[in-house]
N, C-alpha and C. Protein backbone atom coordinates (compact mmCIF):
# COMPACT_ATOMS: atom_id res chain seq x y z
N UNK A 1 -22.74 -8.39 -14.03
CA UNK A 1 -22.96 -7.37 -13.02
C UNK A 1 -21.61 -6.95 -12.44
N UNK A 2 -21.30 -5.75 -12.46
CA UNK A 2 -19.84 -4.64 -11.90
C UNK A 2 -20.32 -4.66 -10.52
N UNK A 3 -19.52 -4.87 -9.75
CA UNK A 3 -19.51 -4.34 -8.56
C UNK A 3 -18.77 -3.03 -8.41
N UNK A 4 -19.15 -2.50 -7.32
CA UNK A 4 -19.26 -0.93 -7.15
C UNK A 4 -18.07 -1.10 -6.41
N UNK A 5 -16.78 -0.25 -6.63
CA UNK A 5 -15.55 -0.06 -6.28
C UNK A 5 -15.06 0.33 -4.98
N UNK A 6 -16.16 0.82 -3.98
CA UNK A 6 -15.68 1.04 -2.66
C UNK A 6 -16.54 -0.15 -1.79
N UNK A 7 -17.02 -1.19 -2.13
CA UNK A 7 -17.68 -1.82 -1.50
C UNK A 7 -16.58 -3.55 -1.52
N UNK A 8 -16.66 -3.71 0.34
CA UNK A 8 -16.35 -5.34 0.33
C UNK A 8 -16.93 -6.01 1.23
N UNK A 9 -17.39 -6.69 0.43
CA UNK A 9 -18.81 -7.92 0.92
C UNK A 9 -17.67 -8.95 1.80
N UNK A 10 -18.37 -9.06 3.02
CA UNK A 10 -17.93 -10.13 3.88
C UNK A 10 -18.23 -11.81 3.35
N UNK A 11 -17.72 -12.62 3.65
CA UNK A 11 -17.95 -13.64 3.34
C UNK A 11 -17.69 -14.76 4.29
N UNK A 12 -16.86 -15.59 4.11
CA UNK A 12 -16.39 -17.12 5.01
C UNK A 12 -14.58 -16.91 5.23
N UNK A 13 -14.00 -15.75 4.45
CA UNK A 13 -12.80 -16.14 4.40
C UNK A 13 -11.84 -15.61 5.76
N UNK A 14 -10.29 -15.75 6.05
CA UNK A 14 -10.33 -14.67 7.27
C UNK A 14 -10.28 -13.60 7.09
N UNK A 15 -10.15 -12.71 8.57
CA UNK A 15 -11.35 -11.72 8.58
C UNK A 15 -9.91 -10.53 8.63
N UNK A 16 -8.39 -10.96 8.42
CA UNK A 16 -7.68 -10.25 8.04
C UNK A 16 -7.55 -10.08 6.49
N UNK A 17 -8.30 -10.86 5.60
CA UNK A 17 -8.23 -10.75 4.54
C UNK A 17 -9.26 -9.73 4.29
N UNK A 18 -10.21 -9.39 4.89
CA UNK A 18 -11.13 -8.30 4.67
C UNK A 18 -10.31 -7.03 5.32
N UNK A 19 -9.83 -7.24 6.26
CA UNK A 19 -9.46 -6.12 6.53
C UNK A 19 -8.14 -5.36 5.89
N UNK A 20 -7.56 -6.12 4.84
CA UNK A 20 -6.67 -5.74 3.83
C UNK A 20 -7.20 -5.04 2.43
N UNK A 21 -8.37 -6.47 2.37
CA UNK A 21 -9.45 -5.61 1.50
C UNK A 21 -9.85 -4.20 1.57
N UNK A 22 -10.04 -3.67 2.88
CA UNK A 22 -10.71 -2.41 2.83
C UNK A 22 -9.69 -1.14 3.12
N UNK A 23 -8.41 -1.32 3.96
CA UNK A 23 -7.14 -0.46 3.98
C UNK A 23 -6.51 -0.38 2.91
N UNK A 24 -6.49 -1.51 1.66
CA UNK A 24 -6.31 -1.22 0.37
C UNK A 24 -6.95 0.03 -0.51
N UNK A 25 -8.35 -0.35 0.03
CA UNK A 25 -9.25 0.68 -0.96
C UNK A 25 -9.70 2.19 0.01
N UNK A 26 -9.20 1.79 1.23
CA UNK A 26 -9.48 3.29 1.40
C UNK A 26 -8.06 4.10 1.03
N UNK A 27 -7.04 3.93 0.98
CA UNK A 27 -5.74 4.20 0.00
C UNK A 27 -6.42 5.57 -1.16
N UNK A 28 -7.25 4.69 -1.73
CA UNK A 28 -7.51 5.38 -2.81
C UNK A 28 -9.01 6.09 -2.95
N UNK A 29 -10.08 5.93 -2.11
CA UNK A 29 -10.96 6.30 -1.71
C UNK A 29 -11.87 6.96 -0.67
N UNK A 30 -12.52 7.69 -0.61
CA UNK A 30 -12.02 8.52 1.09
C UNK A 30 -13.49 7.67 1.84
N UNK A 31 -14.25 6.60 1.33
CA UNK A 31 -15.28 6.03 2.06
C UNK A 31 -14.98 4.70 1.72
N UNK A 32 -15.21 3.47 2.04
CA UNK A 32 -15.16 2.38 2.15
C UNK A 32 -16.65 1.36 2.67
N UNK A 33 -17.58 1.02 2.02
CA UNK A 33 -18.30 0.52 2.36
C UNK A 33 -18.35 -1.00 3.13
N UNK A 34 -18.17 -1.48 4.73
CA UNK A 34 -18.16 -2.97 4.55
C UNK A 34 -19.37 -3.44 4.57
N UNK A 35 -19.92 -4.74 3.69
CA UNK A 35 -21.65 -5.23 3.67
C UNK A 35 -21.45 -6.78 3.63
N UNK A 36 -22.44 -7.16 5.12
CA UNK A 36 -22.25 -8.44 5.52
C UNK A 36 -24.13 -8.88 5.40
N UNK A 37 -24.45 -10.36 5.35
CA UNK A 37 -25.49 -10.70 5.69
C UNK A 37 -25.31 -12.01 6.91
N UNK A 38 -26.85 -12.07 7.18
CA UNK A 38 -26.79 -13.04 7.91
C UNK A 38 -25.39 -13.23 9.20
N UNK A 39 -25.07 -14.70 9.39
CA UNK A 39 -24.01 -14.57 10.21
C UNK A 39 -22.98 -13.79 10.16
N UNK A 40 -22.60 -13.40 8.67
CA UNK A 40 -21.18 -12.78 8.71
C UNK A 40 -21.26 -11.39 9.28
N UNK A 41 -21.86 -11.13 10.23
CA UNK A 41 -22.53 -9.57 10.56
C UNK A 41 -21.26 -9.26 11.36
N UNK A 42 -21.54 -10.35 12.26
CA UNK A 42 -20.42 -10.36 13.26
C UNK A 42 -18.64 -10.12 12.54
N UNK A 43 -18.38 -10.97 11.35
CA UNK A 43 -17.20 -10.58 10.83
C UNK A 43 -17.12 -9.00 10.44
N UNK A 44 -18.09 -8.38 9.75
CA UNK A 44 -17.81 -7.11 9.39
C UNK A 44 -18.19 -5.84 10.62
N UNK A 45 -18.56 -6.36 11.28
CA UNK A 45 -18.38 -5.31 12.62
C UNK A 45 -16.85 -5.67 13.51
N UNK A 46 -16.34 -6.97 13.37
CA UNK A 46 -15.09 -7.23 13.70
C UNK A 46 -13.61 -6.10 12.74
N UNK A 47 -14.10 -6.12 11.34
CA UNK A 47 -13.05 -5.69 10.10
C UNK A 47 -13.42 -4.09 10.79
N UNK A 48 -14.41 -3.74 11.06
CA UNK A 48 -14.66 -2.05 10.80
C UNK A 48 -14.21 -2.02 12.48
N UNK A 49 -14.27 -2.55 13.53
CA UNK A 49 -13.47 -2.14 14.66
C UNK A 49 -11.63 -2.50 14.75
N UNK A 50 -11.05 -3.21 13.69
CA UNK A 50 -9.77 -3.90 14.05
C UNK A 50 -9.59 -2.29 12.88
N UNK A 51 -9.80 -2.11 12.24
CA UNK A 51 -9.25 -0.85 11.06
C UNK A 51 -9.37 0.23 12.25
N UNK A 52 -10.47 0.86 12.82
CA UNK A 52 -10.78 1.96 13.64
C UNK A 52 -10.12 2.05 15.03
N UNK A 53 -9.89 0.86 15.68
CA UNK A 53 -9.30 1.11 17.14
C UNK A 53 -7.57 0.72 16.69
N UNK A 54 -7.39 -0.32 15.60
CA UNK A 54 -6.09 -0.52 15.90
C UNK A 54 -5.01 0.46 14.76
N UNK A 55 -5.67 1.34 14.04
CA UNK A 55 -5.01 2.20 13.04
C UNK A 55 -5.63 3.95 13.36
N UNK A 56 -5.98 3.77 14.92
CA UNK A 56 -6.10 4.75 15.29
C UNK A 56 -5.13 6.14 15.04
N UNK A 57 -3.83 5.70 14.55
CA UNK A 57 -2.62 6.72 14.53
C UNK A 57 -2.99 7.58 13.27
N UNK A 58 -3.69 6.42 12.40
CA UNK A 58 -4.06 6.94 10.97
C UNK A 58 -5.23 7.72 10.67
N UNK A 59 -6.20 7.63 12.00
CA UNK A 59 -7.41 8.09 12.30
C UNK A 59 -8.76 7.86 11.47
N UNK A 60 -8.68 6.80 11.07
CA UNK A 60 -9.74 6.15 10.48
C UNK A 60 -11.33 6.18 11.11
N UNK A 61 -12.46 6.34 10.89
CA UNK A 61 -13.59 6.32 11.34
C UNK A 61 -14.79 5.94 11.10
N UNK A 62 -15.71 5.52 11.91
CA UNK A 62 -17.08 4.90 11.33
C UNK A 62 -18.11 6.47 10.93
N UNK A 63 -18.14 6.64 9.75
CA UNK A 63 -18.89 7.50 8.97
C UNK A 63 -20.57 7.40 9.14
N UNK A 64 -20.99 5.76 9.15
CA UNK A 64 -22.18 5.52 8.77
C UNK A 64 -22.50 4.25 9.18
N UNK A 65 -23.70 3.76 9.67
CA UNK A 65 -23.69 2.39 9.91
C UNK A 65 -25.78 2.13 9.24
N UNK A 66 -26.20 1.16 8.56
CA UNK A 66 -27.62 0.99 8.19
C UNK A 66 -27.51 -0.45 8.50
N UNK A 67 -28.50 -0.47 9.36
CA UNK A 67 -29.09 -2.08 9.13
C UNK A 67 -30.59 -2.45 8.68
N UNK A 68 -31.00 -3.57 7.60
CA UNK A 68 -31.95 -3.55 6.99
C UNK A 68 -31.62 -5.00 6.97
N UNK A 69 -33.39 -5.42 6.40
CA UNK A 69 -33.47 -6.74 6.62
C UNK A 69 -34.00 -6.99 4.77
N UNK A 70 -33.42 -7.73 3.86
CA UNK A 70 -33.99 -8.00 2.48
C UNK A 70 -34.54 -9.39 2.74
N UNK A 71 -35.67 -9.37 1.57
CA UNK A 71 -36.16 -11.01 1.63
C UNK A 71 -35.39 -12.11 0.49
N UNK A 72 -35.24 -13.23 0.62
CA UNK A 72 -34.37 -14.01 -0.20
C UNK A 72 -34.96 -15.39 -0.28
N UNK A 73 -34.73 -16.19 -0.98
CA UNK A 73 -34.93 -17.52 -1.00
C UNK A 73 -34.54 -18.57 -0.88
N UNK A 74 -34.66 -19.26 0.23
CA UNK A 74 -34.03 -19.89 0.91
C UNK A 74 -33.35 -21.10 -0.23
N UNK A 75 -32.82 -22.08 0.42
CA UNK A 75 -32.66 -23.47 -0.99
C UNK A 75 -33.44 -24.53 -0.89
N UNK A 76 -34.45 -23.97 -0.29
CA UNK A 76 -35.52 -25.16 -0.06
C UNK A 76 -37.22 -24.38 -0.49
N UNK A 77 -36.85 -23.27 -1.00
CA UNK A 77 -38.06 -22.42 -2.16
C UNK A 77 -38.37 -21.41 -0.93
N UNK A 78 -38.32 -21.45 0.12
CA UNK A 78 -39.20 -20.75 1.10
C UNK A 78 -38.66 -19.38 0.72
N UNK A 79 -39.29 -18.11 0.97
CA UNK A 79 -39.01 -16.49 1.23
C UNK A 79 -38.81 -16.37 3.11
N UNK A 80 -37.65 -15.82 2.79
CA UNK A 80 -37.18 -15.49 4.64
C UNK A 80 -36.69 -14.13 4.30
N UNK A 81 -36.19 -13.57 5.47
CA UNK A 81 -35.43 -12.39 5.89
C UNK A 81 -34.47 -12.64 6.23
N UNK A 82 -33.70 -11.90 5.72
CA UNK A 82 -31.94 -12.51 6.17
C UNK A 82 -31.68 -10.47 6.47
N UNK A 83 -30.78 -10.72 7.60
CA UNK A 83 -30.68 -9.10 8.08
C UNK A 83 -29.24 -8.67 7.15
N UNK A 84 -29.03 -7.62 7.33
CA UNK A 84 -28.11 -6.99 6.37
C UNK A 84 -27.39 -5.53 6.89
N UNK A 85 -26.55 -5.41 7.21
CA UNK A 85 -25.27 -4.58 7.76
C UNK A 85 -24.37 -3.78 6.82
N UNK A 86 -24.56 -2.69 6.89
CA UNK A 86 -23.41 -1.94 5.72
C UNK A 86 -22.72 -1.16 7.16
N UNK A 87 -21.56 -0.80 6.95
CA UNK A 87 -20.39 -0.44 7.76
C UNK A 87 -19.75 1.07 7.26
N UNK A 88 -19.80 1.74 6.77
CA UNK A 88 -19.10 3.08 6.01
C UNK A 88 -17.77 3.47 7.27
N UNK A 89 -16.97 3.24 6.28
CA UNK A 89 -15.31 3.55 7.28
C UNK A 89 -14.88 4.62 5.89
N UNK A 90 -14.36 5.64 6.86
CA UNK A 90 -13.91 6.99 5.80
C UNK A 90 -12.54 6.98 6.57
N UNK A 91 -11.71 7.85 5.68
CA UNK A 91 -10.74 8.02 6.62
C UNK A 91 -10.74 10.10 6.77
N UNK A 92 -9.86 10.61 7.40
CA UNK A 92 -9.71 11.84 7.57
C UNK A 92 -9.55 12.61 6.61
């Protein structure tokens, strides 16, 4: 499975490493998708405000924001809802 080239999935790592992740690729792309689940919600609403308020000179912006909830399986067999955050940062 390819992952789709304007998209960076949040994870555990720091949260300046995402945000290099995504000033990298908006370089070359004029939208930038960030997509977090569960806890890391909080990291990718952190990456899409440290790009937007602190590279304000560059005028970067929140384009789009969806939140949705998918079902998944837990590691103990159960079906839950885990919530889900996409972020769209475009630049000018």
């Amino acid at each position: 499975m390819t992952r789709p080239p304007n998209i960076v999935f949040i994870g555990k790592k720091p949260i300046l490493t995402y945000v290099n992740a995504t000033l990298t690729l908006l370089s070359n792309e004029p939208v930038v998708t960030i997509k977090a689940r569960g806890r890391s919600i909080t990291t990718a609403v952190d990456v899409s405000q440290m790009i937007v308020k602190r590279m304000n000179a560059v005028g970067y912006k929140i384009s789009g924001v969806r939140i949705f909830s998918e079902r998944m399986e837990s590691k103990d067999g159960k079906e839950r809802n885990v919530s889900t955050i996409e972020v769209d940062v475009s630049k000018p």
